[in-house]
Protein backbone atom coordinates (compact mmCIF):
# COMPACT_ATOMS: atom_id res chain seq x y z
CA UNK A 1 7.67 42.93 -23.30
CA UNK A 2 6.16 42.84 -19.65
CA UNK A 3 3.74 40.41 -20.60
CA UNK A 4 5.36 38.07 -22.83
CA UNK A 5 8.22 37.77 -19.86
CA UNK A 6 5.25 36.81 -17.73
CA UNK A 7 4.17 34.03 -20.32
CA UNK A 8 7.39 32.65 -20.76
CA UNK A 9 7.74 32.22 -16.86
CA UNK A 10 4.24 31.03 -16.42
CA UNK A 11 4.87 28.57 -19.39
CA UNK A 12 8.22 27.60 -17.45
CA UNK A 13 6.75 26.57 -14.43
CA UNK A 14 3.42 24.66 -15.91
CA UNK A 15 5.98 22.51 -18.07
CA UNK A 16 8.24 21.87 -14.48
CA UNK A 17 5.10 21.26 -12.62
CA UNK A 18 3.29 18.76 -15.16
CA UNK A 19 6.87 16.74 -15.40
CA UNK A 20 6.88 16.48 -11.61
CA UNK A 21 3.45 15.93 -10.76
CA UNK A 22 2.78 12.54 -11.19
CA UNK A 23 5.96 11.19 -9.57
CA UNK A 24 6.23 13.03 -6.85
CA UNK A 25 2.44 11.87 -5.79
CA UNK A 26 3.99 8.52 -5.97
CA UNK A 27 6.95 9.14 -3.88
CA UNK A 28 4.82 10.57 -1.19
CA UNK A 29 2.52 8.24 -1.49
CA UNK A 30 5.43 5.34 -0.96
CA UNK A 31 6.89 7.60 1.98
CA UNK A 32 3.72 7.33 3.41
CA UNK A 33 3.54 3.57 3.50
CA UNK A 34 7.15 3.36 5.04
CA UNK A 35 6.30 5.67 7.56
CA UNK A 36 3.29 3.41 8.95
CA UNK A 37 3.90 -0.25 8.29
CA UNK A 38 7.29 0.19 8.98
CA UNK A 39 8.05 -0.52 12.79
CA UNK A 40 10.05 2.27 14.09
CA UNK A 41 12.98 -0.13 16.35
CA UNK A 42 13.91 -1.93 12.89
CA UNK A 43 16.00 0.87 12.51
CA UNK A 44 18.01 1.23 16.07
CA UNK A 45 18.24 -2.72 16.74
CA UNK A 46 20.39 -2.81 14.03
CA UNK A 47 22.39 0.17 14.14
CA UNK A 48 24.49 -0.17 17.56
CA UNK A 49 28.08 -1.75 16.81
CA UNK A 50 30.67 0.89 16.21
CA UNK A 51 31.53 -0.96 12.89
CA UNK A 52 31.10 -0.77 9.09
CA UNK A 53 28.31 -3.16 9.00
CA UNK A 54 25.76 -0.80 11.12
CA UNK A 55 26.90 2.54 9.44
CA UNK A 56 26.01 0.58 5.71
CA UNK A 57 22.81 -0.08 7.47
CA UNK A 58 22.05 3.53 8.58
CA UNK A 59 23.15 4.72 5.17
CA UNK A 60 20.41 2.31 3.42
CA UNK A 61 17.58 2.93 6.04
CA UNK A 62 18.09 6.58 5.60
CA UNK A 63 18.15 6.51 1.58
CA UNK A 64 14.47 5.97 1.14
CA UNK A 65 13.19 7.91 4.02
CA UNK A 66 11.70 11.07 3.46
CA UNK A 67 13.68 13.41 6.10
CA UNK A 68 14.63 16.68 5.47
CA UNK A 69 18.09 18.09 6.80
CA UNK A 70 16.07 19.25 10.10
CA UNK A 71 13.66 17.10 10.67
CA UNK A 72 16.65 14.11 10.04
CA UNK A 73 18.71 15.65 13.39
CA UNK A 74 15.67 15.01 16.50
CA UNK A 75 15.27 11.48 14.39
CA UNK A 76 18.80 10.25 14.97
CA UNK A 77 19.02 12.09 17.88
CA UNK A 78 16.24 9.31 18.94
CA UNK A 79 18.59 6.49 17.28
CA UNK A 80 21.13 7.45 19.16
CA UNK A 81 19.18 7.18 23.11
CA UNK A 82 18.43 3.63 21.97
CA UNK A 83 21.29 2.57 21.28
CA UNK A 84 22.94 3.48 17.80
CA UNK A 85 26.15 4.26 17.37
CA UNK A 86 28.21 7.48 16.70
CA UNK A 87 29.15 6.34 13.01
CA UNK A 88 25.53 4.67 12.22
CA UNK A 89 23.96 8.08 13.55
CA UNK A 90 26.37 10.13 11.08
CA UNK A 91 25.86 7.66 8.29
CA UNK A 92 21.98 8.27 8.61
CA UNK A 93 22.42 11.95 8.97
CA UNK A 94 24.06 12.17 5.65
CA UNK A 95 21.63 9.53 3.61
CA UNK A 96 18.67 10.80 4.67
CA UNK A 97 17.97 14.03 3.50
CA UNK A 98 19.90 13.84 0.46
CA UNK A 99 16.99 11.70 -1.12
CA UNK A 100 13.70 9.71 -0.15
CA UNK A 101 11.45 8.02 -2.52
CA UNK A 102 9.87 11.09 -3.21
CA UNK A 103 12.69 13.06 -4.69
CA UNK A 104 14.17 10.12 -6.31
CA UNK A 105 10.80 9.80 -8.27
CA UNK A 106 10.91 13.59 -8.96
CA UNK A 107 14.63 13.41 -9.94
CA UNK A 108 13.84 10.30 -12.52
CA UNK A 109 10.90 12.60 -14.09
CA UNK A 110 12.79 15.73 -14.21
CA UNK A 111 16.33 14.45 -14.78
CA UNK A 112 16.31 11.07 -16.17
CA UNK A 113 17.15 7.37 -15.20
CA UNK A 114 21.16 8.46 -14.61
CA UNK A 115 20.87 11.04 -12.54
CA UNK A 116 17.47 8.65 -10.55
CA UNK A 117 20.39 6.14 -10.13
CA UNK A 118 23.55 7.88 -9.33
CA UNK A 119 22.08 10.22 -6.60
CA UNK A 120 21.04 7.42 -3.84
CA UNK A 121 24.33 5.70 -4.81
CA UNK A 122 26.35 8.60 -4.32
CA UNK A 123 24.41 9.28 -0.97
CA UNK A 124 25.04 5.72 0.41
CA UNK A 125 28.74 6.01 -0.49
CA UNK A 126 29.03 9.49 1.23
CA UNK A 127 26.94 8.29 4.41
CA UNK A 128 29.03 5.06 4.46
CA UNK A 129 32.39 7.08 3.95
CA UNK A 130 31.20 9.88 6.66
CA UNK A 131 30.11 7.38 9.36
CA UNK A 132 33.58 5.54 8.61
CA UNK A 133 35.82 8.79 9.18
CA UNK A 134 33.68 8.98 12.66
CA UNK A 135 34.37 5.37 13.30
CA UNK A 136 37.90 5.98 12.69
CA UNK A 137 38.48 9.81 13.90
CA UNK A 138 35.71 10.57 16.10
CA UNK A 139 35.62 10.84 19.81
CA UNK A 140 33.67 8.20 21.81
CA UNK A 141 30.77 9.39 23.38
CA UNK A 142 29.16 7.22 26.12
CA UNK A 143 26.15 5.31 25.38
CA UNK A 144 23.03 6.92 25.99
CA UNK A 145 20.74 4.18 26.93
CA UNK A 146 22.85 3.34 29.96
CA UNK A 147 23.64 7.00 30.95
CA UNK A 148 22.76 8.04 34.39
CA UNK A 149 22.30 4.32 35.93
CA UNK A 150 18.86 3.60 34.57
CA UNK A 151 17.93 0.10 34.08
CA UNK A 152 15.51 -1.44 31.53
CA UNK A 153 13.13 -2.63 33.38
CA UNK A 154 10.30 -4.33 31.02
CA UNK A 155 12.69 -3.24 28.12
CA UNK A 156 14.04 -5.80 25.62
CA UNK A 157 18.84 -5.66 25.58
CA UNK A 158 20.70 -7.15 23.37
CA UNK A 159 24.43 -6.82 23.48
CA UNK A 160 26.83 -6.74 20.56
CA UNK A 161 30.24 -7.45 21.28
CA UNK A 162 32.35 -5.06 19.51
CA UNK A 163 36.09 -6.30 18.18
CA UNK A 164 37.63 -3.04 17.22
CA UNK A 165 36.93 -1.59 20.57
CA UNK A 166 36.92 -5.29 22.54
CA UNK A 167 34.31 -4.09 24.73
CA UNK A 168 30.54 -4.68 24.81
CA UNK A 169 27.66 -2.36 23.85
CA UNK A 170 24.24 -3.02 24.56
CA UNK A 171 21.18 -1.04 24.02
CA UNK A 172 18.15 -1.86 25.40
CA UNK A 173 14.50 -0.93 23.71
CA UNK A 174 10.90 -1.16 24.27
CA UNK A 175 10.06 -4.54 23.15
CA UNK A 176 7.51 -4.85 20.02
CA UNK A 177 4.86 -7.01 18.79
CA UNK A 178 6.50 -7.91 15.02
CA UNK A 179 3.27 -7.20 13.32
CA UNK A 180 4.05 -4.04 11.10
CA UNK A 181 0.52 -2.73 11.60
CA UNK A 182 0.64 0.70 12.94
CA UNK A 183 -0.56 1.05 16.62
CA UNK A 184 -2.24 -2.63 16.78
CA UNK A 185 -4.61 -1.03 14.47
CA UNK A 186 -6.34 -3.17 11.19
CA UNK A 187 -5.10 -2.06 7.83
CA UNK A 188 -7.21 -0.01 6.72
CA UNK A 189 -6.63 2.41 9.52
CA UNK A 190 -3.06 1.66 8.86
CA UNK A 191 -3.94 3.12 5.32
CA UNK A 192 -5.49 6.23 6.34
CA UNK A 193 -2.63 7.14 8.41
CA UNK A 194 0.01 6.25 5.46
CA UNK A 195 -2.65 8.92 3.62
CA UNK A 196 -2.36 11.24 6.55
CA UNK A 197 1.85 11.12 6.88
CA UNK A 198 1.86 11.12 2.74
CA UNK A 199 -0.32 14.18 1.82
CA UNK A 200 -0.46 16.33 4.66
CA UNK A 201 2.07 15.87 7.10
CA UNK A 202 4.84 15.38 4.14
CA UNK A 203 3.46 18.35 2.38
CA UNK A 204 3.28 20.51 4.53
CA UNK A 205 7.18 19.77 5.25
CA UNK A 206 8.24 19.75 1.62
CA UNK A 207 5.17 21.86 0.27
CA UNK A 208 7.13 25.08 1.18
CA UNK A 209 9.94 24.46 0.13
CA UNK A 210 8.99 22.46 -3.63
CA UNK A 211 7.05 25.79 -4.07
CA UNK A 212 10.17 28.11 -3.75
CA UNK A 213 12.08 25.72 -5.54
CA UNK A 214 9.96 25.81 -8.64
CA UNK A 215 9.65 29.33 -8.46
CA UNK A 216 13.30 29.77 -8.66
CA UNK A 217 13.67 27.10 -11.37
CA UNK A 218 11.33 29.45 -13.41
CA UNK A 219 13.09 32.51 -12.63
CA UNK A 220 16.20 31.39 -14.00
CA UNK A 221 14.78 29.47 -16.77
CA UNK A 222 13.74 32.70 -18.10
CA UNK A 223 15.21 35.24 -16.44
CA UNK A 224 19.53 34.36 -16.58
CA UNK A 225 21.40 34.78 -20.31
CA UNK A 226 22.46 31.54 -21.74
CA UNK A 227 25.77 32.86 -21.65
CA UNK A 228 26.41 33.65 -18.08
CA UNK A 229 26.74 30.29 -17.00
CA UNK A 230 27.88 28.98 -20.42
CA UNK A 231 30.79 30.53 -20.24
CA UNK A 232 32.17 28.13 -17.08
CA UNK A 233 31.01 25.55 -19.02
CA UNK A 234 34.41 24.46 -19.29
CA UNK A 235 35.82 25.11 -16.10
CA UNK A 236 34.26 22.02 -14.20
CA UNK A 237 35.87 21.96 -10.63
CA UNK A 238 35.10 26.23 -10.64
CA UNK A 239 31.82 25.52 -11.23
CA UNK A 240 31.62 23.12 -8.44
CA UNK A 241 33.42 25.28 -5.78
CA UNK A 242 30.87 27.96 -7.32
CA UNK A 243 27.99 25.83 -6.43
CA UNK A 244 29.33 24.66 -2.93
CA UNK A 245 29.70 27.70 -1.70
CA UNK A 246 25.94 28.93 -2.38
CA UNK A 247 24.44 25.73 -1.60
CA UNK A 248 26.29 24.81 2.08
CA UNK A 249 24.96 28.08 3.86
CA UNK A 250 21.65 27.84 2.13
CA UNK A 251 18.46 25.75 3.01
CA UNK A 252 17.21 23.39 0.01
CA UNK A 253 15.18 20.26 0.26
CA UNK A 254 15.80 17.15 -2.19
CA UNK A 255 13.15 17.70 -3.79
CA UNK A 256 12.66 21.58 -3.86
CA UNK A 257 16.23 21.43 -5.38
CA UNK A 258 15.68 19.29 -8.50
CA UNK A 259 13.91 22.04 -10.62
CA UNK A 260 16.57 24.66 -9.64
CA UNK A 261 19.20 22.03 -10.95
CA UNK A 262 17.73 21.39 -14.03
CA UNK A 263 17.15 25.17 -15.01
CA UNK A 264 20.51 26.04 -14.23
CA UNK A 265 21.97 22.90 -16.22
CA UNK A 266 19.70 24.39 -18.83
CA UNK A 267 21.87 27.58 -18.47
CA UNK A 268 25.22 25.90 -19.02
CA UNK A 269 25.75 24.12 -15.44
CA UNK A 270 27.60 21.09 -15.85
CA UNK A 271 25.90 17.71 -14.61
CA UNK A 272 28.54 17.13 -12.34
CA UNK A 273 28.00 20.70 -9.97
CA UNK A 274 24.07 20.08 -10.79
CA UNK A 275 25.06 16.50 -8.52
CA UNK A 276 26.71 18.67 -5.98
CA UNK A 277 23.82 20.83 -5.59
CA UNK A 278 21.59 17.64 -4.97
CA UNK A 279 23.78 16.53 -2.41
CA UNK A 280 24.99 19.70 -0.56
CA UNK A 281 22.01 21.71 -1.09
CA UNK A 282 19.68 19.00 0.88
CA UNK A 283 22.15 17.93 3.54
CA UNK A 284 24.11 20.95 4.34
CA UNK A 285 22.43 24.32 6.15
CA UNK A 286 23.25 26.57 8.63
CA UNK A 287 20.54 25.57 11.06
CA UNK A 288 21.39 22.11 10.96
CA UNK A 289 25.42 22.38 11.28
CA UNK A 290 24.52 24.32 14.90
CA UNK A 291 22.38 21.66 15.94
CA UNK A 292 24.80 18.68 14.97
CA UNK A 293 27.62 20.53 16.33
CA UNK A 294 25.37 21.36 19.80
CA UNK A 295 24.31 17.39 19.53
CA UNK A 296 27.12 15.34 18.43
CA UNK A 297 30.15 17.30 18.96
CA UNK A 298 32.48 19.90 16.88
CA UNK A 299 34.40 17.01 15.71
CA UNK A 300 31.80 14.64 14.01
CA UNK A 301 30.74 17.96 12.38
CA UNK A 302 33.64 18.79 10.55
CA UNK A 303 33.73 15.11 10.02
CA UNK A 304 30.53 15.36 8.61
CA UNK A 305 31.11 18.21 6.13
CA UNK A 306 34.32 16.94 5.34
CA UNK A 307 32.39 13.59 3.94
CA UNK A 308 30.07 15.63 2.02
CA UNK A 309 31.87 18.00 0.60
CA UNK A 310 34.49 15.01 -1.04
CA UNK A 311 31.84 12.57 -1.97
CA UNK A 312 29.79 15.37 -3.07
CA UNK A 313 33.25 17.20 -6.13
CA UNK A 314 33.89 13.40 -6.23
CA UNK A 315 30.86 11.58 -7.70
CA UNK A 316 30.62 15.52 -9.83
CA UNK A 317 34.18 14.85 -10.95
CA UNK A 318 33.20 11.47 -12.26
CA UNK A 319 29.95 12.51 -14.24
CA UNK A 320 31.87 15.40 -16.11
CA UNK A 321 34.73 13.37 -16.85
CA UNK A 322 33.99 9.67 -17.02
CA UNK A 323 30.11 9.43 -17.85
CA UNK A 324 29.14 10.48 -21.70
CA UNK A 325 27.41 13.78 -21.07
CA UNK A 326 24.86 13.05 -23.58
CA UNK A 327 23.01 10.89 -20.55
CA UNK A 328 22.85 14.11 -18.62
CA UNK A 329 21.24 16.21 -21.45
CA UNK A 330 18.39 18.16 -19.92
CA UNK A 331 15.15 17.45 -21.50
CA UNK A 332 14.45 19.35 -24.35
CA UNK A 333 10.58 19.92 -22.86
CA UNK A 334 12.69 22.76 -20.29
CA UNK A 335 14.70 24.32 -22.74
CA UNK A 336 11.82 25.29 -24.83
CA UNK A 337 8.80 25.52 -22.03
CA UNK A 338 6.93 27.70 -24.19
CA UNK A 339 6.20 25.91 -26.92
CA UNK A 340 5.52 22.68 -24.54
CA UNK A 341 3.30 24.01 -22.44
CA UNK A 342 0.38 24.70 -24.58
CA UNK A 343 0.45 21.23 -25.53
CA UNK A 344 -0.25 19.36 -21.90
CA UNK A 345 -2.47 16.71 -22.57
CA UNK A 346 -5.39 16.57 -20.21
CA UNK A 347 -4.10 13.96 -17.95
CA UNK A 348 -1.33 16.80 -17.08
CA UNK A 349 -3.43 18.84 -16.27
CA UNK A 350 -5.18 16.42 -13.60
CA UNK A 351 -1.99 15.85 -12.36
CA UNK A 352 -1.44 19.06 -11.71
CA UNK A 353 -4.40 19.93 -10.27
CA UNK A 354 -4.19 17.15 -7.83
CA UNK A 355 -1.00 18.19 -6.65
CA UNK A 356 -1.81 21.80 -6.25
CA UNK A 357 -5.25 20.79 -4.20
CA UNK A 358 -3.21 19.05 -1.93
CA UNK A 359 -0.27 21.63 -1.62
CA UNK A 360 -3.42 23.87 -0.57
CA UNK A 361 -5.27 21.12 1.33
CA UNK A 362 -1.70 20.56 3.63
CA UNK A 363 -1.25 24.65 4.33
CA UNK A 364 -4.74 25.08 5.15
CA UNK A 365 -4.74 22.21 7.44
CA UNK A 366 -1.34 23.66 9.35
CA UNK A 367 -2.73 27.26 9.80
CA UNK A 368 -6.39 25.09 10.93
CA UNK A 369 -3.91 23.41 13.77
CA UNK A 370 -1.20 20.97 13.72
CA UNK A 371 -2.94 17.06 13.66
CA UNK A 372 -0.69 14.67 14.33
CA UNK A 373 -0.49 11.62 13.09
CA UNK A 374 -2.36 9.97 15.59
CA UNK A 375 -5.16 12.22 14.20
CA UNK A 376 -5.68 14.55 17.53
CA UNK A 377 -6.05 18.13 17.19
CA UNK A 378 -2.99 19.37 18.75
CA UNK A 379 -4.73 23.32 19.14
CA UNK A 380 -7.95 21.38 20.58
CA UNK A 381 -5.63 19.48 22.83
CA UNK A 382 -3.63 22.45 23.99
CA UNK A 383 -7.10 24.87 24.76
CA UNK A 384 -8.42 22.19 26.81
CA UNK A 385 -5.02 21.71 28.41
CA UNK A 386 -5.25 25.47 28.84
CA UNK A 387 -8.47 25.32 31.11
CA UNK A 388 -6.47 23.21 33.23
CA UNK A 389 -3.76 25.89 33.81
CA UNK A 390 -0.72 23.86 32.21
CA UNK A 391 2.83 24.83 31.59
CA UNK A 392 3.62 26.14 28.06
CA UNK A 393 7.01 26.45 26.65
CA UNK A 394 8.41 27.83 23.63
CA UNK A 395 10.61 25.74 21.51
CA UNK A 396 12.96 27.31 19.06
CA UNK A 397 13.90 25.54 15.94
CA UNK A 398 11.22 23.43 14.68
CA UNK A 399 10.37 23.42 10.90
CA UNK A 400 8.72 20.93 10.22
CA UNK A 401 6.05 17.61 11.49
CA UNK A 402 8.94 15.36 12.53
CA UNK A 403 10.31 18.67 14.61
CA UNK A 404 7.17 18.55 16.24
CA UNK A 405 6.49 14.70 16.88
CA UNK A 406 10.03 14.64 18.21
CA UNK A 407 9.54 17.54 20.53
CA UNK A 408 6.20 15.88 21.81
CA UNK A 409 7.46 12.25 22.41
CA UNK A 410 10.03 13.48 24.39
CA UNK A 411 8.09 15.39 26.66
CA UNK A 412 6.00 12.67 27.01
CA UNK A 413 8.48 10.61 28.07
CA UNK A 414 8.94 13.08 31.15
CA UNK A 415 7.59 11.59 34.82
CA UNK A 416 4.90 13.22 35.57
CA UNK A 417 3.26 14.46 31.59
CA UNK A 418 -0.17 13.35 31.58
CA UNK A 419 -1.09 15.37 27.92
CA UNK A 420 1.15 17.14 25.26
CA UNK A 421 -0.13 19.46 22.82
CA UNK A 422 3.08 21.07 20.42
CA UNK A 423 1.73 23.77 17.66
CA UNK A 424 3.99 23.92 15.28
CA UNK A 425 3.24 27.25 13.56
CA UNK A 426 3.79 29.17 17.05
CA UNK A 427 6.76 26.49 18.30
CA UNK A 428 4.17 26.07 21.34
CA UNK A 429 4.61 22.88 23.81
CA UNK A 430 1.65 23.00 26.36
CA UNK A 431 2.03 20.72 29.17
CA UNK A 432 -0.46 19.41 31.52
CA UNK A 433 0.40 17.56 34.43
CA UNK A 434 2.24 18.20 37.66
CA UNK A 435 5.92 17.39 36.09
CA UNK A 436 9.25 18.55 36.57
CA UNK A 437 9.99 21.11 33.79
CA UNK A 438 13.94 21.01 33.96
CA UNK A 439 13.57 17.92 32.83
CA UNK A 440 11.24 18.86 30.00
CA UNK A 441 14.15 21.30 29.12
CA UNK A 442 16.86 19.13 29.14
CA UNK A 443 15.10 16.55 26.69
CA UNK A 444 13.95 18.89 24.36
CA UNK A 445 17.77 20.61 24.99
CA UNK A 446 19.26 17.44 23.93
CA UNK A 447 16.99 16.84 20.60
CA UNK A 448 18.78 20.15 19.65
CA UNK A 449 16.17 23.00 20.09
CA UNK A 450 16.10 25.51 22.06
CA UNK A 451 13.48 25.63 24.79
CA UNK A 452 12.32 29.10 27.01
CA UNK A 453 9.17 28.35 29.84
CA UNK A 454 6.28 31.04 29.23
CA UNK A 455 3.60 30.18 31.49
CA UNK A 456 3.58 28.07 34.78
CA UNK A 457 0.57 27.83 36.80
CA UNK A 458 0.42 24.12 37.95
CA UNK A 459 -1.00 23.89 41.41
């Protein structure tokens, strides 16, 4: 009995893994490339009027970009210093980690072209619907480039004139050389780096996470009756509200929650809560509504929840109802793993074992010490910083690489900060260089994380 559970769950997850494998290389692999040729300023420049225009921008930037719910808050927490306004920052809060290429590849393979198409549209609508209620609703907050009297200095401003508040924004931003090659750099360095962000940086942020989800996805592939689920089967908007209130508290990436979707539509879920799932489970968590509501204000985050929550039971509504169900079948390979998974072709099982060597490649190289992507050792940086009796600091909060590039480039932006080195499994910051370390506080205070000195010996 014991051991033909065991079967049936190691069966369950081969068949998930082999269906995934393939495009979710490809997804990181495209993440990759958007994260390096892609100059970062293309996004702010064109996010700062407080109109519908720049929050349809956010929400389209933030669609392919592969951000998870906490690594997407110290990222528009950057928009917003340079210039981007309150609705464009909540449109790309809500986009973002909802998809990314990678878990729209993943959701095509696992869930078919419908579901592929219908989650990035029904992100973009949210985002564009959430950054309009803080257009409309929200309470101005002053602009953060212009905060505290500083000037530009060598720093590019443009200023947008903005008719539905008839007054004038500008932002101002380090001016850039429009070549999308990463650091000046030819492109085959440009290459390795893409390689870098796509397969070690990337999974070690998702790795975790697509683990547990698959795990899961087993679990209740084998584990939950047919009829526990099947039974609300017909009770659509219960099943939503059901699904809701698990997935809002809960952490889930995009792409960690596709298998747990599947197996529970499997079970009887309708497509329409599997939808809500996508989109709540990814964009919704306790750690990230206290950091939006520290960041950006109480308001814009009930006005963000509120946008997610009725996009989210409205684009379910309109796949039970409206959309014929049999394009939401789940594919017949997960509802009888067993007798699929002893017949994997051998190009599955590459697939799979590519993806698991990198899974372990990415963990080993985060317990080795954190390498950034400008390919220094962060725990090489942070001994030698050591020697030079630095300030350390302990920052609170950071899950993941863009947590930890976030945290540095701020505190390299402090007067004074001559090297940085952040370790992300201990949430270390070592400082060196005779700086001011209120200020280091307040920056990293203001990208949301919480921030406690440790050791100050800078003579």
């Amino acid at each position: 009995m014991v051991l033909n559970w065991i079967e049936s769950y190691w069966d369950a997850l081969v068949m998930m893994t082999a269906e995934m494998a393939p495009y979710l290389l490809l997804g990181f692999f495209i993440a990759g490339l958007l994260h390096t040729f892609v100059p970062r300023t293309l996004y702010s420049k064109h996010l700062a009027p407080r109109n519908m225009k720049s929050v349809v921008k956010a929400a389209a930037i933030g669609i392919p970009l592969p951000l998870c719910s906490c690594g997407v808050i110290p990222t528009t927490v950057s928009l917003r210093k340079e210039g981007a306004s309150h609705g464009a920052c909540t449109s790309f809060l809500i986009a973002t980690p909802q998809t990314g290429v990678d878990s729209i590849a993943a959701t095509y393979s696992l869930m078919g072209l419908p579901f592929a198409v219908i989650r990035p549209l029904a992100a973009l609508f949210t985002a564009m619907f959430g950054g309009w209620l803080v257009n409309r609703f929200g309470r101005p907050t002053p602009d953060p480039s212009r905060e505290g009297g500083e000037t530009c200095g060598e720093k590019h401003c443009c200023c947008h004139h903005e008719e539905e508040e008839h007054e004038e924004h500008c932002c101002c931003h380090e001016h850039e050389e429009p070549a999308p090659l990463p650091h000046g750099r030819g492109w085959g360095e440009g290459l390795r780096q893409a390689l870098d962000y796509a397969f070690v940086d990337m999974m070690q942020d998702v790795g975790k996470w697509l683990v547990v989800g698959l795990l899961i996805a087993a679990l209740i592939t084998v584990a939950v009756p047919n009829e526990w689920l099947a039974a609300l089967h017909d009770y659509k908007l219960l099943n939503m509200l059901i699904v809701l209130a698990v997935a809002i508290p809960m952490y889930v990436c995009a792409t960690g929650s596709i298998p747990i979707a599947v197996s529970l539509m499997a079970k009887g879920l309708t497509p329409g809560a599997a939808l809500v799932l996508l989109m709540a489970g990814p964009a919704v968590n306790s750690a990230s509504m206290l950091v939006i509501g520290k960041v950006f204000g109480k308001r814009t985050l009930w006005l963000y929840l509120l946008s997610i929550i009725i996009g989210a039971m409205l684009f379910g509504l309109g796949i039970d109802y409206l959309l014929p169900q049999d394009w939401f079948a789940v594919q017949g390979a997960f509802a009888t793993a067993g007798e699929h998974a002893h017949h994997l072709s051998m190009m599955d099982w590459v697939w799979i074992a590519l993806l698991v060597v990198l899974l372990l490649n990415a963990f080993w190289q985060m317990h080795r010490g954190h390498t950034c992507e400008c390919g220094h050792d962060h725990n090489h940086e942070a001994h030698e910083a050591h020697e030079e009796h630095p300030t350390q600091y302990i920052i609170s909060g950071m899950s993941c690489n863009h947590c930890a590039a976030s945290v540095e480039r701020a505190i390299r932006g402090v007067k004074g900060v001559e090297d940085v080195g952040v370790d992300l499994p201990t949430g270390i910051a070592t400082v060196k260089g005779p700086h001011d370390a209120n200020e280091v506080i307040k920056r990293v205070d203001e990208l949301g994380y919480g921030v406690l000195i440790v050791r100050d010996d800078i003579e």
